[in-house]
C-alpha atoms as a PDB file:
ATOM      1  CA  UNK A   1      72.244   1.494 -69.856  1.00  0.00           C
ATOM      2  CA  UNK A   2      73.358   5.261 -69.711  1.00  0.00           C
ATOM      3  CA  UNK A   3      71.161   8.073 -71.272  1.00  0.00           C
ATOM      4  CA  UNK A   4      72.472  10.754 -73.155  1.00  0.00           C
ATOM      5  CA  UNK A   5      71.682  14.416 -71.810  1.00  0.00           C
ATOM      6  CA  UNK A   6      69.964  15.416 -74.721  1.00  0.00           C
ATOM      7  CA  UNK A   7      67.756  12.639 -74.850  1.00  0.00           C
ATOM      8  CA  UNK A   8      66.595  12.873 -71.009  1.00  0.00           C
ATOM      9  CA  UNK A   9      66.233  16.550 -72.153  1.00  0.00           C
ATOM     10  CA  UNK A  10      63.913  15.880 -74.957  1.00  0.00           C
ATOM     11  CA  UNK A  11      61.817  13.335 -73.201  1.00  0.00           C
ATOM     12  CA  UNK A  12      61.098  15.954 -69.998  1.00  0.00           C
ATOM     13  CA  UNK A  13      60.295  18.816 -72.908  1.00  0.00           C
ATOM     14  CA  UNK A  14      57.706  15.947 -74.549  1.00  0.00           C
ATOM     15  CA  UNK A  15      55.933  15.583 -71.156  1.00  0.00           C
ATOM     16  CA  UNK A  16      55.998  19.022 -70.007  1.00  0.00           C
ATOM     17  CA  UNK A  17      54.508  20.491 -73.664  1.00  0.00           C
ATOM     18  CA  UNK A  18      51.406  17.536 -73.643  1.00  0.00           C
ATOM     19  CA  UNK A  19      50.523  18.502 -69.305  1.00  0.00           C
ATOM     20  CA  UNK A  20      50.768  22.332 -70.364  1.00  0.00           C
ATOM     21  CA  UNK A  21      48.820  21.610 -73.219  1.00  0.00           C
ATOM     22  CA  UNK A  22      46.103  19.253 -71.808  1.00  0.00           C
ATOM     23  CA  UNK A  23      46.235  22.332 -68.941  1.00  0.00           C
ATOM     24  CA  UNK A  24      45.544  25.050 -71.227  1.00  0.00           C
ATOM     25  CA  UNK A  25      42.694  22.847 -72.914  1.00  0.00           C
ATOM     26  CA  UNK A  26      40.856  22.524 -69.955  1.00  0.00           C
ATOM     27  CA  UNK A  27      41.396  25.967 -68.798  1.00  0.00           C
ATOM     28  CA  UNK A  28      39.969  26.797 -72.003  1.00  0.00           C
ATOM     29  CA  UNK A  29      36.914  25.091 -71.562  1.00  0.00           C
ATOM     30  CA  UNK A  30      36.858  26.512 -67.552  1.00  0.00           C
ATOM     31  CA  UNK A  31      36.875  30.481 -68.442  1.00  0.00           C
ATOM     32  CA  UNK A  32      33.774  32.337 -68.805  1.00  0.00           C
ATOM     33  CA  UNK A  33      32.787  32.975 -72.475  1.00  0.00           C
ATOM     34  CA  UNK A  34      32.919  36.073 -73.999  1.00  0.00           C
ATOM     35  CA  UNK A  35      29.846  38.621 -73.895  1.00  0.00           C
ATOM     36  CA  UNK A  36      27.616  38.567 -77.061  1.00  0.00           C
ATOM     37  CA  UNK A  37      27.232  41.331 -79.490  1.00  0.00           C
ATOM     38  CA  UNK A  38      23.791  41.735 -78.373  1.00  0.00           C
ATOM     39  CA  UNK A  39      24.466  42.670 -74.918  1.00  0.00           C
ATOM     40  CA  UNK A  40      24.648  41.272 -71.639  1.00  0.00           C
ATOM     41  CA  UNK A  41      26.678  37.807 -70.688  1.00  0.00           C
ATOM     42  CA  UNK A  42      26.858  34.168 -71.419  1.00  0.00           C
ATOM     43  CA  UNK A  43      25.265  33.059 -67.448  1.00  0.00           C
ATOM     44  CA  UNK A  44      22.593  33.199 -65.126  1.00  0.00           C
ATOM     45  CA  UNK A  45      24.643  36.164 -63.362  1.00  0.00           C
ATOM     46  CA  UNK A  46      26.573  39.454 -63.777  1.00  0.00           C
ATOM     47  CA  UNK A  47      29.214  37.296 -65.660  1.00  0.00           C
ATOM     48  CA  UNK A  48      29.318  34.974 -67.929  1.00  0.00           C
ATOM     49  CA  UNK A  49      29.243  30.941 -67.174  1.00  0.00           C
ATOM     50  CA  UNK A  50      32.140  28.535 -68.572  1.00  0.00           C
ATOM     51  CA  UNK A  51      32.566  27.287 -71.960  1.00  0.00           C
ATOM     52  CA  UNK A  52      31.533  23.614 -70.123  1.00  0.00           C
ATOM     53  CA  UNK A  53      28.723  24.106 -68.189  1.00  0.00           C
ATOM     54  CA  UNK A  54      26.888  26.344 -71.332  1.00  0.00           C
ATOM     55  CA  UNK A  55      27.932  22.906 -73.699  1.00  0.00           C
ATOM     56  CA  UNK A  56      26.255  20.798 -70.865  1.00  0.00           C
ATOM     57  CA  UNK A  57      23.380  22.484 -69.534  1.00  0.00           C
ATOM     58  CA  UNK A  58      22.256  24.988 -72.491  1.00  0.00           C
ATOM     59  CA  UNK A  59      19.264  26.370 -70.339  1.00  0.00           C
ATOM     60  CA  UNK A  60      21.799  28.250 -67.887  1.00  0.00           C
ATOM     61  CA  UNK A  61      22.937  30.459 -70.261  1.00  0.00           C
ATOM     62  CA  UNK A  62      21.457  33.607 -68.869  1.00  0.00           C
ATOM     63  CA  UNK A  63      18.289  35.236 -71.596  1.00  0.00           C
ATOM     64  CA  UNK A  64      15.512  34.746 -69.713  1.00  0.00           C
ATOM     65  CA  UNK A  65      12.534  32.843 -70.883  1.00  0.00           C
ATOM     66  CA  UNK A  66      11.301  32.986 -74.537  1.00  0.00           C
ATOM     67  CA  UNK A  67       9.718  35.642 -75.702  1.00  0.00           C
ATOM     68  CA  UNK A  68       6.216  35.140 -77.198  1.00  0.00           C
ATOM     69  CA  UNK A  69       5.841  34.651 -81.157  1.00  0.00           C
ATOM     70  CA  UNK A  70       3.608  37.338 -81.082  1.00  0.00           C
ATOM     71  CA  UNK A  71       7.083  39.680 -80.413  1.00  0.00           C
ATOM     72  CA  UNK A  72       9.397  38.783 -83.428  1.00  0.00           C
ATOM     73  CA  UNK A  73      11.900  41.186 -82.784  1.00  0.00           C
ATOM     74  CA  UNK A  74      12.311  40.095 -78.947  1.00  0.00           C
ATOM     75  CA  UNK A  75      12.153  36.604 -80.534  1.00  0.00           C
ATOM     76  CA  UNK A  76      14.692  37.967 -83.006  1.00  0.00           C
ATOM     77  CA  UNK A  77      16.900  39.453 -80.647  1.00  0.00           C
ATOM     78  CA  UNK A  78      16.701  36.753 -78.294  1.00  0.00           C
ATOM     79  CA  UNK A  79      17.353  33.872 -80.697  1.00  0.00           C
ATOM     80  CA  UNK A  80      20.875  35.926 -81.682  1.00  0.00           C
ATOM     81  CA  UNK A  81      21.428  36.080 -78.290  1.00  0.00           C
ATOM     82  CA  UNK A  82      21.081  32.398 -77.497  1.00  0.00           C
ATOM     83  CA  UNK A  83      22.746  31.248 -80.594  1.00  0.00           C
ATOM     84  CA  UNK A  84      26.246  33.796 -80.397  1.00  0.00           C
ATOM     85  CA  UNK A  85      26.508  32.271 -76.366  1.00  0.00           C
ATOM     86  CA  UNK A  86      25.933  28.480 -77.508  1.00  0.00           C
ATOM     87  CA  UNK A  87      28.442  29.175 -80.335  1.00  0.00           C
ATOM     88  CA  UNK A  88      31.041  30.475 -78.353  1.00  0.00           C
ATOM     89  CA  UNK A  89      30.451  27.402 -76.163  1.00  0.00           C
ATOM     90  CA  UNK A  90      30.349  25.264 -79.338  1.00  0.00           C
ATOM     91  CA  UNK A  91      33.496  27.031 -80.619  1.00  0.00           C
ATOM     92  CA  UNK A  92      35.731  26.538 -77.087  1.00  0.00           C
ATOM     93  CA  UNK A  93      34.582  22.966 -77.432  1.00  0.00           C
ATOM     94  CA  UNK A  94      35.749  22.258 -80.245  1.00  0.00           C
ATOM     95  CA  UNK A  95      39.380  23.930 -79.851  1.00  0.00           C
ATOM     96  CA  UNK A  96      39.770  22.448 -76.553  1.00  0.00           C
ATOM     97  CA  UNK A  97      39.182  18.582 -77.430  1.00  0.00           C
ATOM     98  CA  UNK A  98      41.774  18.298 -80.192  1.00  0.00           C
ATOM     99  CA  UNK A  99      44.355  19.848 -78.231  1.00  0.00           C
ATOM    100  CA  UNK A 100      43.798  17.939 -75.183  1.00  0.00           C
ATOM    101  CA  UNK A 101      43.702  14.832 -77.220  1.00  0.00           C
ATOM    102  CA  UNK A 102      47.288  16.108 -79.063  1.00  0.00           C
ATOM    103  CA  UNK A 103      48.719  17.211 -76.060  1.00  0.00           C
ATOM    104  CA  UNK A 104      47.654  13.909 -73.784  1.00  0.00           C
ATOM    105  CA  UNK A 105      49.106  11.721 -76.493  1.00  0.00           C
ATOM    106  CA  UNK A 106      52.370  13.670 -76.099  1.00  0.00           C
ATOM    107  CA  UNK A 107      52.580  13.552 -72.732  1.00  0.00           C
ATOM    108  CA  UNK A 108      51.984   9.974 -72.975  1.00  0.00           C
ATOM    109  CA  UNK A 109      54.856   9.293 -75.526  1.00  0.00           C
ATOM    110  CA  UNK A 110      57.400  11.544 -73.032  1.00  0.00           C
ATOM    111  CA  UNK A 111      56.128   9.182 -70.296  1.00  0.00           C
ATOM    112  CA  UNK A 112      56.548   6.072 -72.393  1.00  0.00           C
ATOM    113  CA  UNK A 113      59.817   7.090 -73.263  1.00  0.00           C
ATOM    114  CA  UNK A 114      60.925   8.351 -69.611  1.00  0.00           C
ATOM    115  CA  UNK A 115      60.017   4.719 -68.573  1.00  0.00           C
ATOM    116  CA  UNK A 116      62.361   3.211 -71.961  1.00  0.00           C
ATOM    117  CA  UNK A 117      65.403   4.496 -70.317  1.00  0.00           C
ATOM    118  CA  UNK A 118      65.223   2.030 -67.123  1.00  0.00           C
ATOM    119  CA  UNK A 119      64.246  -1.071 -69.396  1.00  0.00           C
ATOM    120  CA  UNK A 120      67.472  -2.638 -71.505  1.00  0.00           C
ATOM    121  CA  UNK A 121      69.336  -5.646 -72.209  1.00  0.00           C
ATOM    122  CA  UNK A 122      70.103  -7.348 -68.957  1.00  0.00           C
ATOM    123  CA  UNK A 123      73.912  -8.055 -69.555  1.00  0.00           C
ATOM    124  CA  UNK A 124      75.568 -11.564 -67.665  1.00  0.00           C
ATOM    125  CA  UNK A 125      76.812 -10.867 -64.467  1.00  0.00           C
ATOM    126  CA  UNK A 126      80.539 -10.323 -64.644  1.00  0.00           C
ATOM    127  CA  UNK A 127      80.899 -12.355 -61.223  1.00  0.00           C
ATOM    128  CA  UNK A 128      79.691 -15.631 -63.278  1.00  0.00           C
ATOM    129  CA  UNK A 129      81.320 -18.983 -61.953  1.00  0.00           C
ATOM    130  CA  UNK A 130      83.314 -21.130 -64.603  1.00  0.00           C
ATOM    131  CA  UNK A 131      80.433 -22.891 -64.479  1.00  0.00           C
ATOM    132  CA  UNK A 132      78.411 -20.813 -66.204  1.00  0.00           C
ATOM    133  CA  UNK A 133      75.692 -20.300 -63.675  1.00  0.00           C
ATOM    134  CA  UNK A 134      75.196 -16.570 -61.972  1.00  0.00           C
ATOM    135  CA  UNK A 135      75.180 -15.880 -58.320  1.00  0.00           C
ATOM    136  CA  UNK A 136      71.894 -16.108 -56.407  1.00  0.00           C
ATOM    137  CA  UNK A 137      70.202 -12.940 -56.635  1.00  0.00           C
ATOM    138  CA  UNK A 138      70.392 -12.651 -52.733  1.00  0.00           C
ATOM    139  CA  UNK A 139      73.986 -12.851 -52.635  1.00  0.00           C
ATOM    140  CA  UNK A 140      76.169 -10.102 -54.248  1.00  0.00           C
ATOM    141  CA  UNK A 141      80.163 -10.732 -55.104  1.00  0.00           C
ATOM    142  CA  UNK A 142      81.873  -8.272 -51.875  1.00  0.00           C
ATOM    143  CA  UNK A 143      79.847  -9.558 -49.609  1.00  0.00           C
ATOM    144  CA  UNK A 144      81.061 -13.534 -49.411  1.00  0.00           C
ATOM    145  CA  UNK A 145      78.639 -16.871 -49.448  1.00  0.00           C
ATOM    146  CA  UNK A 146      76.003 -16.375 -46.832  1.00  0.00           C
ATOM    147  CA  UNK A 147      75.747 -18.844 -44.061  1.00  0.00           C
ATOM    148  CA  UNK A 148      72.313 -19.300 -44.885  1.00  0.00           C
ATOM    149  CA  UNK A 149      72.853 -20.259 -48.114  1.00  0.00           C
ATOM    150  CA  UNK A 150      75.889 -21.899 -47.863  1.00  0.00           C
ATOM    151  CA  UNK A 151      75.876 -24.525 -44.896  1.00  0.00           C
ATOM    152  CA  UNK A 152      77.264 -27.518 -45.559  1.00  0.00           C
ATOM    153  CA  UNK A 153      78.386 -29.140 -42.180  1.00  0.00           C
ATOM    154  CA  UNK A 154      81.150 -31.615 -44.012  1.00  0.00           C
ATOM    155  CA  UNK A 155      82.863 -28.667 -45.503  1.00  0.00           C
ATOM    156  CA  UNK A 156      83.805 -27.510 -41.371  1.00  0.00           C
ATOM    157  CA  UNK A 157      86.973 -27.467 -40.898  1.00  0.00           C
ATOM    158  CA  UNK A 158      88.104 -30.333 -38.899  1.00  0.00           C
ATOM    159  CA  UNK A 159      89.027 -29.793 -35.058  1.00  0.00           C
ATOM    160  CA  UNK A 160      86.755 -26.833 -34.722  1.00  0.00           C
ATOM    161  CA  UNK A 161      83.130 -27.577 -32.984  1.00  0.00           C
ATOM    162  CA  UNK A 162      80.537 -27.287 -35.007  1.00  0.00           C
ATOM    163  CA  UNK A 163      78.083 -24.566 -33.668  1.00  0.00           C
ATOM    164  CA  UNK A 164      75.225 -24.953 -31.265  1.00  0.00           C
ATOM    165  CA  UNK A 165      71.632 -23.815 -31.923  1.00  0.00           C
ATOM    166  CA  UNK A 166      70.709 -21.410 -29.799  1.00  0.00           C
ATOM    167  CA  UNK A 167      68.397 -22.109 -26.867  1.00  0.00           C
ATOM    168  CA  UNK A 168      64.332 -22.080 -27.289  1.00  0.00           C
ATOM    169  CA  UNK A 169      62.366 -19.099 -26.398  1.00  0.00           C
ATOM    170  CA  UNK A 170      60.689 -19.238 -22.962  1.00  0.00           C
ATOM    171  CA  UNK A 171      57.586 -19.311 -22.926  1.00  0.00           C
ATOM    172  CA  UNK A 172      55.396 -16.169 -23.407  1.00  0.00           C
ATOM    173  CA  UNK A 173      54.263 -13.897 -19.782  1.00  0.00           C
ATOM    174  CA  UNK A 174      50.801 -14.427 -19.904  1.00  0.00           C
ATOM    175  CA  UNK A 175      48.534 -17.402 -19.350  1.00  0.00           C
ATOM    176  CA  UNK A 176      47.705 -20.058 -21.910  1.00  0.00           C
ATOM    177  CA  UNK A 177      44.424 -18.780 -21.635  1.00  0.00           C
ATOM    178  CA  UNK A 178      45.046 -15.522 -23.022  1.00  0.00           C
ATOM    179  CA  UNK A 179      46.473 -16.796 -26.148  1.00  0.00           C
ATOM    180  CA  UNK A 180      44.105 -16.649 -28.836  1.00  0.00           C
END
């Protein structure tokens, strides 16, 4: 079953667009976040941690410990802080899952239909006997009946010997003793 051009065309398109988008997805998720209005970054360090690890593990986003009630404007400030980096995180999250589902599902339906083109309607050999009956998968129609296959020792023509088996194997070059 031949495939059209166009069609092998759209199918490689179809799984290229879902991997680039499944890649871009988790890329997404894998880049630092942005820095908060309030200052500083999104990580334990000098740069902000990934959109993942601050949806995981909340506590490594970098604003030190909690400042006491008795400060409400460090408490202020440091409750924006938390919040804008966990939002961002939030955010990413929740642009990167639909489009790696989307994208996975089209990659999948590329695949599916990159693996259509080999599958088709198995047509009758052409080679057929009168019989009806198709030639032995083994055998194929230039190469001629295999002796193998084929041996019949009443269809030899008469006059000629039949063949002779060949001789047995000597025996093996080490002792009986050796062999396991």
């Amino acid at each position: 079953m031949n495939r059209s051009p166009v069609r092998t065309a759209i199918t490689l398109a179809l799984v290229f667009v879902g991997v680039l988008g499944a890649a871009l997805a988790v890329t997404g998720l894998l880049i630092g976040l942005p820095a908060p209005a309030a200052g500083g970054t999104c990580g334990p360090g000098q740069g902000s941690e990934a959109a993942i690890v601050a949806l995981f593990d909340p506590i490594t986003i970098g604003a030190g410990p909690e400042p006491p009630a008795a400060n409400p404007a460090g408490r202020a400030q440091w409750t924006a802080f938390v919040d804008e980096c966990q939002t961002a995180a939030d955010d990413r999250a929740w642009t990167a899952f639909p489009v790696l589902v989307v994208s996975s599902g089209i990659a999948i339906l590329g695949f599916l239909a990159f693996r259509r083109r080999s599958r088709g309607r198995i047509d009758s050999t052409p080679h057929a006997p009168a019989g009806g009956w198709p030639p032995p998968p083994w055998s194929s129609p230039w190469a001629g009946p295999s002796p193998s296959v084929d041996w019949d020792p009443s269809l030899w023509p008469p006059g000629v010997p039949l063949p002779t088996p060949p001789p047995p194997l000597p025996p093996p070059p080490w002792p009986e003793s050796r062999v396991p």
